[in-house]
C-alpha atoms as a PDB file:
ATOM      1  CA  UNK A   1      85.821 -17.093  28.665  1.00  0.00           C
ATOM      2  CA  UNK A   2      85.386 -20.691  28.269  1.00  0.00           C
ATOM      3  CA  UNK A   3      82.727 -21.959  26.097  1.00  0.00           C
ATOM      4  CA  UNK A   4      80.648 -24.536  27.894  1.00  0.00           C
ATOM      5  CA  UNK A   5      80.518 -27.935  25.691  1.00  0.00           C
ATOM      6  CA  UNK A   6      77.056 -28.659  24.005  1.00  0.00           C
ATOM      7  CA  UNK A   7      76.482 -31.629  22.450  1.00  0.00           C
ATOM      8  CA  UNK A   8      74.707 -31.639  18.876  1.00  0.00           C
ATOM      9  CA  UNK A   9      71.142 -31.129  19.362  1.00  0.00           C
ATOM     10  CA  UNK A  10      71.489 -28.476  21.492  1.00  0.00           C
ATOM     11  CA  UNK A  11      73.204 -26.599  19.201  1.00  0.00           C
ATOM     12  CA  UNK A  12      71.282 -27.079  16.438  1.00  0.00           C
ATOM     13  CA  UNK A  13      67.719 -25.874  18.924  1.00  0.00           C
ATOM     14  CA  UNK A  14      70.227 -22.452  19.670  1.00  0.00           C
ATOM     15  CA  UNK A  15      70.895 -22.276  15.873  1.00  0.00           C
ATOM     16  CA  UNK A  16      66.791 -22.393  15.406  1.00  0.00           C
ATOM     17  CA  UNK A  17      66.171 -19.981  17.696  1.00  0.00           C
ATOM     18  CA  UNK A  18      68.726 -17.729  16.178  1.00  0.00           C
ATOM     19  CA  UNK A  19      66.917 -17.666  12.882  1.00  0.00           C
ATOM     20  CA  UNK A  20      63.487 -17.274  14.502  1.00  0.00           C
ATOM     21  CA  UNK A  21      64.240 -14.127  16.437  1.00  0.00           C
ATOM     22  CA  UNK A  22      65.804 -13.004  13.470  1.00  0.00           C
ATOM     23  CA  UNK A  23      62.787 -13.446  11.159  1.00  0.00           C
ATOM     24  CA  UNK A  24      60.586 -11.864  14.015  1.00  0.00           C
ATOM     25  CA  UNK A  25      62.892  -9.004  14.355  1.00  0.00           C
ATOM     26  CA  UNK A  26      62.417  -8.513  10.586  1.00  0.00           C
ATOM     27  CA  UNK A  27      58.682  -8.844   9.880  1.00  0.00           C
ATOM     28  CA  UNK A  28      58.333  -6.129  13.303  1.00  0.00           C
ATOM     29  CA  UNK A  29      60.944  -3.784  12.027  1.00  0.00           C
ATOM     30  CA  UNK A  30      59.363  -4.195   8.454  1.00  0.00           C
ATOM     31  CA  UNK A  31      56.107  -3.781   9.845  1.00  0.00           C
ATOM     32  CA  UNK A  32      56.760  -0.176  11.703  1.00  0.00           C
ATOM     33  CA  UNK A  33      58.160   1.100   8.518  1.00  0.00           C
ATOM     34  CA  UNK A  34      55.152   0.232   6.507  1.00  0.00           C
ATOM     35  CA  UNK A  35      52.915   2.000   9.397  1.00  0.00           C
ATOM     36  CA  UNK A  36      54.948   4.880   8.865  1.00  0.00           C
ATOM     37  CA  UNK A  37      54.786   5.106   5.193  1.00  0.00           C
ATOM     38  CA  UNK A  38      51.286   4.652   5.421  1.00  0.00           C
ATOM     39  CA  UNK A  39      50.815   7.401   7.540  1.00  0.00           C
ATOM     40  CA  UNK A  40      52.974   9.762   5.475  1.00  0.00           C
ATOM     41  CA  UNK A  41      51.229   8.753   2.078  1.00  0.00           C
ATOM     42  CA  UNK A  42      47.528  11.421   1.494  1.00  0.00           C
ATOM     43  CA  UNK A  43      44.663  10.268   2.211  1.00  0.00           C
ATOM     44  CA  UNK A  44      42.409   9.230  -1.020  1.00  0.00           C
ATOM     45  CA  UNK A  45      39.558  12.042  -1.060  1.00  0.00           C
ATOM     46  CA  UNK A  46      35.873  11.390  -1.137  1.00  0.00           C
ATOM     47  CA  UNK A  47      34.355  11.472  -4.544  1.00  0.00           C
ATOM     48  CA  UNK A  48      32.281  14.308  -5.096  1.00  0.00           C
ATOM     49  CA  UNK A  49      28.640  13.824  -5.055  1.00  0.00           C
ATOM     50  CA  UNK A  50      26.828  13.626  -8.481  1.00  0.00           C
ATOM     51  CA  UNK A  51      24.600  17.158  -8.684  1.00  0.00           C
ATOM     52  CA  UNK A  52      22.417  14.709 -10.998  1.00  0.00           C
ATOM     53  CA  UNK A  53      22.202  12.121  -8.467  1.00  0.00           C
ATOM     54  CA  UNK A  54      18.648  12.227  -7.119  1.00  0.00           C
ATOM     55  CA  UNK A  55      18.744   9.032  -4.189  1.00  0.00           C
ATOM     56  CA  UNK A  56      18.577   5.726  -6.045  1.00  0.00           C
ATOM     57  CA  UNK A  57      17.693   7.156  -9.304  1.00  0.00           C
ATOM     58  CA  UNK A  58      19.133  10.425 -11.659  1.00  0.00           C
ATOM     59  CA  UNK A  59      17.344  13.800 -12.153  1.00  0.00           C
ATOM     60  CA  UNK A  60      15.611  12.775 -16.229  1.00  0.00           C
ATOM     61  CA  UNK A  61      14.837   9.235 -15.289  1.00  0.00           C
ATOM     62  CA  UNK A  62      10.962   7.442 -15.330  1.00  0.00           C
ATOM     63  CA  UNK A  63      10.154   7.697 -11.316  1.00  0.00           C
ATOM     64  CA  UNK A  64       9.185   3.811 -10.959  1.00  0.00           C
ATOM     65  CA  UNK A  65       5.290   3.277 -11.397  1.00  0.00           C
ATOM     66  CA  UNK A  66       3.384   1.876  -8.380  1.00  0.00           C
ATOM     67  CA  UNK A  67      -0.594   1.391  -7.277  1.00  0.00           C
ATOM     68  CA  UNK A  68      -1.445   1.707  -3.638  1.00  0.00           C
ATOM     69  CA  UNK A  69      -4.635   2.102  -2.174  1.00  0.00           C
ATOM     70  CA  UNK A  70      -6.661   5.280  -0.474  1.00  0.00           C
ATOM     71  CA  UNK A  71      -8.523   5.174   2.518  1.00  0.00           C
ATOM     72  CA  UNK A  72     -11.610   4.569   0.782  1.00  0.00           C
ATOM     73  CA  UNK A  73      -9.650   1.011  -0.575  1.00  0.00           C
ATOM     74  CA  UNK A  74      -9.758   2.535  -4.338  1.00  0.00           C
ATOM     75  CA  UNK A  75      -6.157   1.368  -6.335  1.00  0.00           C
ATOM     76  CA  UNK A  76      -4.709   4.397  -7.229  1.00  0.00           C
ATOM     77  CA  UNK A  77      -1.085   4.122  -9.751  1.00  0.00           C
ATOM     78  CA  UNK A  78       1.303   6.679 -10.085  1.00  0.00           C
ATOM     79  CA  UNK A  79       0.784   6.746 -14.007  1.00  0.00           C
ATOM     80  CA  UNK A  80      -3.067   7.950 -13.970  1.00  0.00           C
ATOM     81  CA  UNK A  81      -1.551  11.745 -13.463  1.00  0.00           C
ATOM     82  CA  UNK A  82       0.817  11.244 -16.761  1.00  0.00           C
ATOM     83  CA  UNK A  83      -0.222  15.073 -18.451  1.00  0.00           C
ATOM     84  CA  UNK A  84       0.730  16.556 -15.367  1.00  0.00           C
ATOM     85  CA  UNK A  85       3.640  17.647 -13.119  1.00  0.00           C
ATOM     86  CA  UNK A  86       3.196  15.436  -9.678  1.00  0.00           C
ATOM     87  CA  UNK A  87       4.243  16.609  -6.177  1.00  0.00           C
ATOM     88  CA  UNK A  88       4.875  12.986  -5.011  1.00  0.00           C
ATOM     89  CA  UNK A  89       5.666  13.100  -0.741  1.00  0.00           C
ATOM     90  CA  UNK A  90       6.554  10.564   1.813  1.00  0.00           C
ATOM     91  CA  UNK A  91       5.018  11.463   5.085  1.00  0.00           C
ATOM     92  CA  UNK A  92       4.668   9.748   8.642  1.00  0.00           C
ATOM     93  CA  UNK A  93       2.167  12.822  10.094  1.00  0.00           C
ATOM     94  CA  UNK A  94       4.781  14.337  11.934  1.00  0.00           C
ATOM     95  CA  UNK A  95       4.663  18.224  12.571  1.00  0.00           C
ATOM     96  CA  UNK A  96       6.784  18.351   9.744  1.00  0.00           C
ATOM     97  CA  UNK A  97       4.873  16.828   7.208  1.00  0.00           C
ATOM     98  CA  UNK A  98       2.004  18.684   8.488  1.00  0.00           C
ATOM     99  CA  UNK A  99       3.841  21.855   7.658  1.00  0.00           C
ATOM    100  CA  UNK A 100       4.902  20.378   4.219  1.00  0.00           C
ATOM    101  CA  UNK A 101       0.962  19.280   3.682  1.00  0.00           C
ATOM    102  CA  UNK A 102      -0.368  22.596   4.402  1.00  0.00           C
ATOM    103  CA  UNK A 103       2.274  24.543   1.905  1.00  0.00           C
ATOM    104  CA  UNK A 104       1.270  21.948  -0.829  1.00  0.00           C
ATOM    105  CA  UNK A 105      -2.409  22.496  -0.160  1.00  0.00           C
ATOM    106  CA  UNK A 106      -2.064  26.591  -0.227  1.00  0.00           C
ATOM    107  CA  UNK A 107       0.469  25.976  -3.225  1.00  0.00           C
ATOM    108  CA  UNK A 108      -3.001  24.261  -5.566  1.00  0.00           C
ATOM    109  CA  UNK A 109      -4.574  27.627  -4.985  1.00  0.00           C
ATOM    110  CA  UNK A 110      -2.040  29.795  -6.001  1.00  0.00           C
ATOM    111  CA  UNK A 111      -2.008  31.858  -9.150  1.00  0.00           C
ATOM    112  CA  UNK A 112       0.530  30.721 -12.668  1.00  0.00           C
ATOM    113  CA  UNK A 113       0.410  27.107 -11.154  1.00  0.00           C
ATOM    114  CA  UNK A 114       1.065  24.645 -14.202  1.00  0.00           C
ATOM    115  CA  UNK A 115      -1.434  21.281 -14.039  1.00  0.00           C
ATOM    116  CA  UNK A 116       0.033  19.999 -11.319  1.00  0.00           C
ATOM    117  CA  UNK A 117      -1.596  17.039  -8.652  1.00  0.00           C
ATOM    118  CA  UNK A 118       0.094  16.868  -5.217  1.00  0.00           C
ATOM    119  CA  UNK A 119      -0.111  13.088  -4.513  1.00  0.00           C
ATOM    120  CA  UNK A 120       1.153  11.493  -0.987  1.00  0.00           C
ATOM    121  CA  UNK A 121       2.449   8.133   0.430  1.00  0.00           C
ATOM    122  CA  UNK A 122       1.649   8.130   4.138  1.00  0.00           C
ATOM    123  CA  UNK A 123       3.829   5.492   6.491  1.00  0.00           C
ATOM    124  CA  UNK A 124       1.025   6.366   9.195  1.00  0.00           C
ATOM    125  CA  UNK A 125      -1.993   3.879   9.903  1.00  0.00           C
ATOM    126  CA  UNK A 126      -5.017   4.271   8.279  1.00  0.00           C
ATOM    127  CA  UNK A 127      -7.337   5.633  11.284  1.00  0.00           C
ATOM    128  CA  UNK A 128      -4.782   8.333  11.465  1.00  0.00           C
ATOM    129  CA  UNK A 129      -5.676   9.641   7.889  1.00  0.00           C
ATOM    130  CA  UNK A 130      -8.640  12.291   9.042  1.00  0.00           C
ATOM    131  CA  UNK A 131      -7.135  13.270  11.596  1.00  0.00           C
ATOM    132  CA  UNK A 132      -3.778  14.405   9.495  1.00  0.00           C
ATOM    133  CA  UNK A 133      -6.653  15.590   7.352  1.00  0.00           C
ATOM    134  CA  UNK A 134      -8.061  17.727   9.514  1.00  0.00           C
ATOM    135  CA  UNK A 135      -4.547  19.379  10.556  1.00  0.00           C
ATOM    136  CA  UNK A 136      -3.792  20.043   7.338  1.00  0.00           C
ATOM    137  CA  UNK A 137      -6.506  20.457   5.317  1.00  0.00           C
ATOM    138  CA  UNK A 138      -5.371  18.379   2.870  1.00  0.00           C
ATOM    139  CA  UNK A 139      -7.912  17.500   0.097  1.00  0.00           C
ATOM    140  CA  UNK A 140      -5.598  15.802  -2.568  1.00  0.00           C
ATOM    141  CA  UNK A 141      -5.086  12.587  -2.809  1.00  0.00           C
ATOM    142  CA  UNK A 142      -3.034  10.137   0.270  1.00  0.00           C
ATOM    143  CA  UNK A 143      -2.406   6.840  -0.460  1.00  0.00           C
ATOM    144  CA  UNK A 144      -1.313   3.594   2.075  1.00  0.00           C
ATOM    145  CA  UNK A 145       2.193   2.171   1.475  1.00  0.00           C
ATOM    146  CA  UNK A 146       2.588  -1.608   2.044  1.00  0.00           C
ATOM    147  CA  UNK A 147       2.931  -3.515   5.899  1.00  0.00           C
ATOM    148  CA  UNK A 148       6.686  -3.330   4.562  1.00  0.00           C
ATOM    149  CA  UNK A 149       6.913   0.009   3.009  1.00  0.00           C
ATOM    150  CA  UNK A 150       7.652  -1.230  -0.443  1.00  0.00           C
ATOM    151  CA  UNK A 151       7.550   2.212  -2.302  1.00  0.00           C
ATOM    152  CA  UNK A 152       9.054   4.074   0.614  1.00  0.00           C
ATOM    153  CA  UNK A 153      12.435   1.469   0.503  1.00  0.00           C
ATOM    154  CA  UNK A 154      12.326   2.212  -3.503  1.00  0.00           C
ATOM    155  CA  UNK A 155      12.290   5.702  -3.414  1.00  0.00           C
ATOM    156  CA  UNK A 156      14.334   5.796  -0.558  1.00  0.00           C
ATOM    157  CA  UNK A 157      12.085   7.740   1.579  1.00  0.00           C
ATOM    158  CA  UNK A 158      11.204   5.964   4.758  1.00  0.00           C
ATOM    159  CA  UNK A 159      12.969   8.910   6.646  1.00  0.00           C
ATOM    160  CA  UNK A 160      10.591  11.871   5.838  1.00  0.00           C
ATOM    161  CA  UNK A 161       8.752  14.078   4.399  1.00  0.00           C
ATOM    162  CA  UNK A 162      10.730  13.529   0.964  1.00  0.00           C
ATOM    163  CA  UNK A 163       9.635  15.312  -2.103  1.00  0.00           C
ATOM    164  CA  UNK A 164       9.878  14.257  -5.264  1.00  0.00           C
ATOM    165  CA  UNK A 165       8.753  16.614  -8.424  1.00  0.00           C
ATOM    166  CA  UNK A 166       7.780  14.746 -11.475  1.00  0.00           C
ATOM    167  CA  UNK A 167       6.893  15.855 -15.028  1.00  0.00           C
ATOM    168  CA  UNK A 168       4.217  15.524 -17.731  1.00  0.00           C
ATOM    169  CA  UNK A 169       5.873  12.101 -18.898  1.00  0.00           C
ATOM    170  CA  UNK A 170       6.950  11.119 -15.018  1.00  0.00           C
ATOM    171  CA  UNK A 171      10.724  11.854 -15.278  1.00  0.00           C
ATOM    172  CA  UNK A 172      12.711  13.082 -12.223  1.00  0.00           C
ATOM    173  CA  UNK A 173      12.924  17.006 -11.740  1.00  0.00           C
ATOM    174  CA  UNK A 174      13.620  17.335  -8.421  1.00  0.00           C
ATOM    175  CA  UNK A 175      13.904  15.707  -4.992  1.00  0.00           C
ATOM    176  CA  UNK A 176      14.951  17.407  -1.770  1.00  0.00           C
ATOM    177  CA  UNK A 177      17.816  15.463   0.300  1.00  0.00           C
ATOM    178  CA  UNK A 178      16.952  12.763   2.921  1.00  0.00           C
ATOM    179  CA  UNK A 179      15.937  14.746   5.722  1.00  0.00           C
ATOM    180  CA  UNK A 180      18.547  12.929   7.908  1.00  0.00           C
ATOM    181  CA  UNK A 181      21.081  15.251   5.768  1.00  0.00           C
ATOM    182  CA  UNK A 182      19.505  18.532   5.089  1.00  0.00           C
ATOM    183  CA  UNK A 183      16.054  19.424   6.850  1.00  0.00           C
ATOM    184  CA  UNK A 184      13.193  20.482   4.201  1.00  0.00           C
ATOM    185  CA  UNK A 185      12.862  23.973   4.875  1.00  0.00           C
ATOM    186  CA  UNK A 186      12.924  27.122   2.522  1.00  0.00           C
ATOM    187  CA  UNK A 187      15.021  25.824   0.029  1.00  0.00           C
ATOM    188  CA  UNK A 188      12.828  22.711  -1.018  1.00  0.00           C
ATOM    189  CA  UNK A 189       9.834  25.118  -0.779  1.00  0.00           C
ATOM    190  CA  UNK A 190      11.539  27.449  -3.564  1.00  0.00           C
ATOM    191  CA  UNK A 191      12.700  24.599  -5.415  1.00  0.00           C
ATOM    192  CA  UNK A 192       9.428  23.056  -5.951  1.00  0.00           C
ATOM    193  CA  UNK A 193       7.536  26.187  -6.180  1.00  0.00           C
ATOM    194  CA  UNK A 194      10.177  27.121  -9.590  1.00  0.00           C
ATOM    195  CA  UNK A 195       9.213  23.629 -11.110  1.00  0.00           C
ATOM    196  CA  UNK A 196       5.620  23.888 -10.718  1.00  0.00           C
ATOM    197  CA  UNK A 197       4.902  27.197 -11.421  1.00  0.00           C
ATOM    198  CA  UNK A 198       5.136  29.240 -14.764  1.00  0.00           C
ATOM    199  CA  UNK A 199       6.534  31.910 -12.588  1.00  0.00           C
ATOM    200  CA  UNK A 200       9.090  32.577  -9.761  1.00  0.00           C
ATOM    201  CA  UNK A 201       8.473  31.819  -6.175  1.00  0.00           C
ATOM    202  CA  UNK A 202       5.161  32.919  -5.308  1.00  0.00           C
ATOM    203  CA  UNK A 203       5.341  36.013  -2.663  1.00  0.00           C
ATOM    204  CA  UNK A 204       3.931  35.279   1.193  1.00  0.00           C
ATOM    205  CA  UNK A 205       4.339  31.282   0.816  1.00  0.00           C
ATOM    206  CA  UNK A 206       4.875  29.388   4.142  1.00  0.00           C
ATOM    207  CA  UNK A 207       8.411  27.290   3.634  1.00  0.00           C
ATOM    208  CA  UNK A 208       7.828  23.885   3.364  1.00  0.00           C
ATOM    209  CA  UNK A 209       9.010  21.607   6.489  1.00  0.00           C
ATOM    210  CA  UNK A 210       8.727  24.744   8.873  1.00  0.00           C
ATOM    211  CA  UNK A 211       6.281  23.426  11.875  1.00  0.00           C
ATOM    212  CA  UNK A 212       3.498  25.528  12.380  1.00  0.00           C
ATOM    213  CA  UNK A 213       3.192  27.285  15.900  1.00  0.00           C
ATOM    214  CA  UNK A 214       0.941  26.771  18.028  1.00  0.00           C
ATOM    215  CA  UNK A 215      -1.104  28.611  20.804  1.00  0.00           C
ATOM    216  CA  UNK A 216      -1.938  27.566  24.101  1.00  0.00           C
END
């Protein structure tokens, strides 16, 4: 077969080409095999969680001091109950706070209870106070977060109810998981019950988070 005649530029722009599809052919073929090694290499695991990892702080650390307000407009700070253990919630009013308000309330009455204050930081507004009041029967003290939910953020408890168990100098005991991963139920009621009491769990106590039922 006779090659046609090209003069020199053309040959040179055929040369060019040459190398191009050549490089492409390379970084592609390169490419596919590092896809595939990729693929055949095991996958990096997910670290285990910390079992002393309690949100954004660790089980023995100071819980952060704050001062919020009750309904009444009286400053209240988380270091006046220093002495005793403190039940420290997050709640919005839902059903499931309710349920978690009216264990803590029953839970002061009990029998072998160490000095212990259940203290609360409601998300709801304030005209909603007596009437979560009256559903509960709650008598200790509720205070207001900020418009911006300042100590909610820091403890990391805008999703609620979240517990947190404190001791006579304020460190971290105990603090259920964000509801979003584990539901309060039975298991934070025993928890807290252990760490409050001198005692085991108390017999004929209503679990924590469980919604009451009601009639009609």
């Amino acid at each position: 077969m006779r090659i046609p005649r090209l003069n020199g530029n053309t040959w040179v722009g055929l040369i060019v080409l040459a190398v191009l599809f050549a490089t492409v052919g390379e970084q592609t073929l390169r490419s596919h095999s590092a896809t595939a090694t990729d693929m055949l290499k095991p996958r990096p695991q997910p670290e285990e969680p910390d079992a002393k990892f309690a949100g954004p702080f660790k089980i023995g650390q100071v819980a952060p001091d704050f001062t919020l307000k009750d309904a009444k407009g009286h400053p209240v700070s988380l270091h006046q109950f220093h002495g005793k253990r403190v039940l420290l919630n997050f709640f919005c009013g839902c059903s499931f706070c309710q349920a978690v308000a009216v264990d803590w309330q029953r839970l002061l009455k009990e029998p072998g209870l160490r000095p212990t204050v259940v203290l609360a930081v409601a998300h709801y507004s304030l005209e909603h106070d007596r009437e979560f009041r009256k559903e509960t029967g709650a008598t200790f003290p509720i205070l207001f977060d900020t418009e911006h939910r300042d100590v909610s953020t820091r403890y990391d408890s805008r999703i609620c109810p979240r517990v947190w168990v404190l001791d006579e100098q304020g460190r971290i005991l105990y603090t259920n998981p964000s509801p979003i991963q584990a539901p309060p139920g039975p298991e934070m009621s025993y928890q807290v019950r252990k760490l409050v009491t001198r005692g085991t769990t108390m017999p004929g106590a209503v679990h924590a988070g469980v919604p009451r039922s009601t009639s009609g």
